[in-house]
Protein backbone atom coordinates (compact mmCIF):
# COMPACT_ATOMS: atom_id res chain seq x y z
CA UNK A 1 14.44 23.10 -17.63
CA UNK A 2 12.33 20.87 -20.00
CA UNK A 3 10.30 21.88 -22.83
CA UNK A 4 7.18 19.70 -23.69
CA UNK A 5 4.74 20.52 -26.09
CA UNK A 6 0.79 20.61 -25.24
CA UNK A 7 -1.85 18.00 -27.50
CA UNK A 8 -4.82 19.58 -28.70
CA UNK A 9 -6.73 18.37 -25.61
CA UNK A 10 -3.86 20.31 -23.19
CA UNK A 11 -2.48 17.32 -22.61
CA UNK A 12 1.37 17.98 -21.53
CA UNK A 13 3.85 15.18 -21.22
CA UNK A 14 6.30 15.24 -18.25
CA UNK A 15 9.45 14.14 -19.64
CA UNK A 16 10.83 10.49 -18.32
CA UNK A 17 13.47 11.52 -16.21
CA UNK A 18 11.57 14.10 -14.68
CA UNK A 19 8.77 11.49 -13.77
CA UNK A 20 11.28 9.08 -12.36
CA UNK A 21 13.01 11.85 -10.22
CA UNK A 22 9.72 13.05 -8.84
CA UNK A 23 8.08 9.42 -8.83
CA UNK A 24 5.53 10.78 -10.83
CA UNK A 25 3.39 7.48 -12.23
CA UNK A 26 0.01 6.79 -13.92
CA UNK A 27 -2.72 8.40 -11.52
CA UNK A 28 -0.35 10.49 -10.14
CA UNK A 29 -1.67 13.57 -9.03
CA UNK A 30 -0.42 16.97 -9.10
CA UNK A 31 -0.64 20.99 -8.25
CA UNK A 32 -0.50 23.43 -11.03
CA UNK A 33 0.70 26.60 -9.92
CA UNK A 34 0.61 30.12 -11.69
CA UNK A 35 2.43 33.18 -11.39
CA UNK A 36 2.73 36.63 -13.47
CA UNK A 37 3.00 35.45 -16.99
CA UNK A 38 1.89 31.73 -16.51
CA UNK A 39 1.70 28.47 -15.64
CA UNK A 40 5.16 28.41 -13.11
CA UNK A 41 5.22 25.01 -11.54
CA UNK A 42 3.60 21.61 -11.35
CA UNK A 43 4.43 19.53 -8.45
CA UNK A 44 3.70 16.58 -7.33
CA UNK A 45 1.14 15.83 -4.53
CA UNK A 46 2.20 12.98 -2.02
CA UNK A 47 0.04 9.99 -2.06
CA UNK A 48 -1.02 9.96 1.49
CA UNK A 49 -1.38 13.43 2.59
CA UNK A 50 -1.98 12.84 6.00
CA UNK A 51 0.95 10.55 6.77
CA UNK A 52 2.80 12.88 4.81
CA UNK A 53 2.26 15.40 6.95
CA UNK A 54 2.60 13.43 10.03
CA UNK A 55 5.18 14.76 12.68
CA UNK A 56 5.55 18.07 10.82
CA UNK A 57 4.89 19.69 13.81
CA UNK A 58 6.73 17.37 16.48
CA UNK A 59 8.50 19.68 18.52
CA UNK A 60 6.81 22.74 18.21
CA UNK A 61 5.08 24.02 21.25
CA UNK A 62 5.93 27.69 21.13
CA UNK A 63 2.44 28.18 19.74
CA UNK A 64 0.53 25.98 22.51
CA UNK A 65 2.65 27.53 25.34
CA UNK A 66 1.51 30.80 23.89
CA UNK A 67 -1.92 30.07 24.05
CA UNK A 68 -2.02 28.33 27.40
CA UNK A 69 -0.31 31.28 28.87
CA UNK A 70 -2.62 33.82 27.11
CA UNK A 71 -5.66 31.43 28.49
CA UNK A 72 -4.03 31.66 32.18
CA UNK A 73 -4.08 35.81 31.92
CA UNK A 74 -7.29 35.59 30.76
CA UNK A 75 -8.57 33.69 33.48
CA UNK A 76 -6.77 35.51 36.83
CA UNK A 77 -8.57 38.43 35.12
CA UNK A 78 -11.69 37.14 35.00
C-alpha cells in the first residue's frame, strides 16, 4: 500500500516505484474504480487496446459451436 496525498486541484501523485512497476508514464492513461467507501483502484489502461486484446479469445470455440448447433436445430425445424 502507498499513501499519496491529493493537491487542491485532486491532483494525486503515483509514487515512483509504483509508476515504474506498472509503466505508468506522462500521458498515461488510467481507470479509476470505486467500491463501498471509495475510490478502490486505479489501473492502468494498455496503450493499444486492440492489440492488447488480440488473441484473447484464440482457442475458444465452445461459444461458436454452441451457436452453430443451436442455428442447425433451428433450421431442421423450420
Amino acid at each position: 500500500m502507498a499513501i499519496a496525498r491529493a493537491t487542491i486541484k485532486g491532483h494525486v501523485v503515483i509514487p515512483a516505484e509504483l509508476r515504474k512497476k506498472y509503466k505508468i508514464k506522462k500521458g498515461s492513461r488510467v481507470s479509476i474504480c470505486e467500491g463501498e467507501g471509495g475510490i478502490i483502484i486505479i489501473k492502468p489502461l494498455p496503450e493499444d487496446p486492440i492489440g492488447y486484446a488480440k488473441g484473447m479469445l484464440k482457442g475458444d470455440t465452445s461459444l461458436l459451436k454452441a451457436l452453430l448447433k443451436d442455428r442447425r436445430e433451428e433450421a431442421r425445424r423450420g
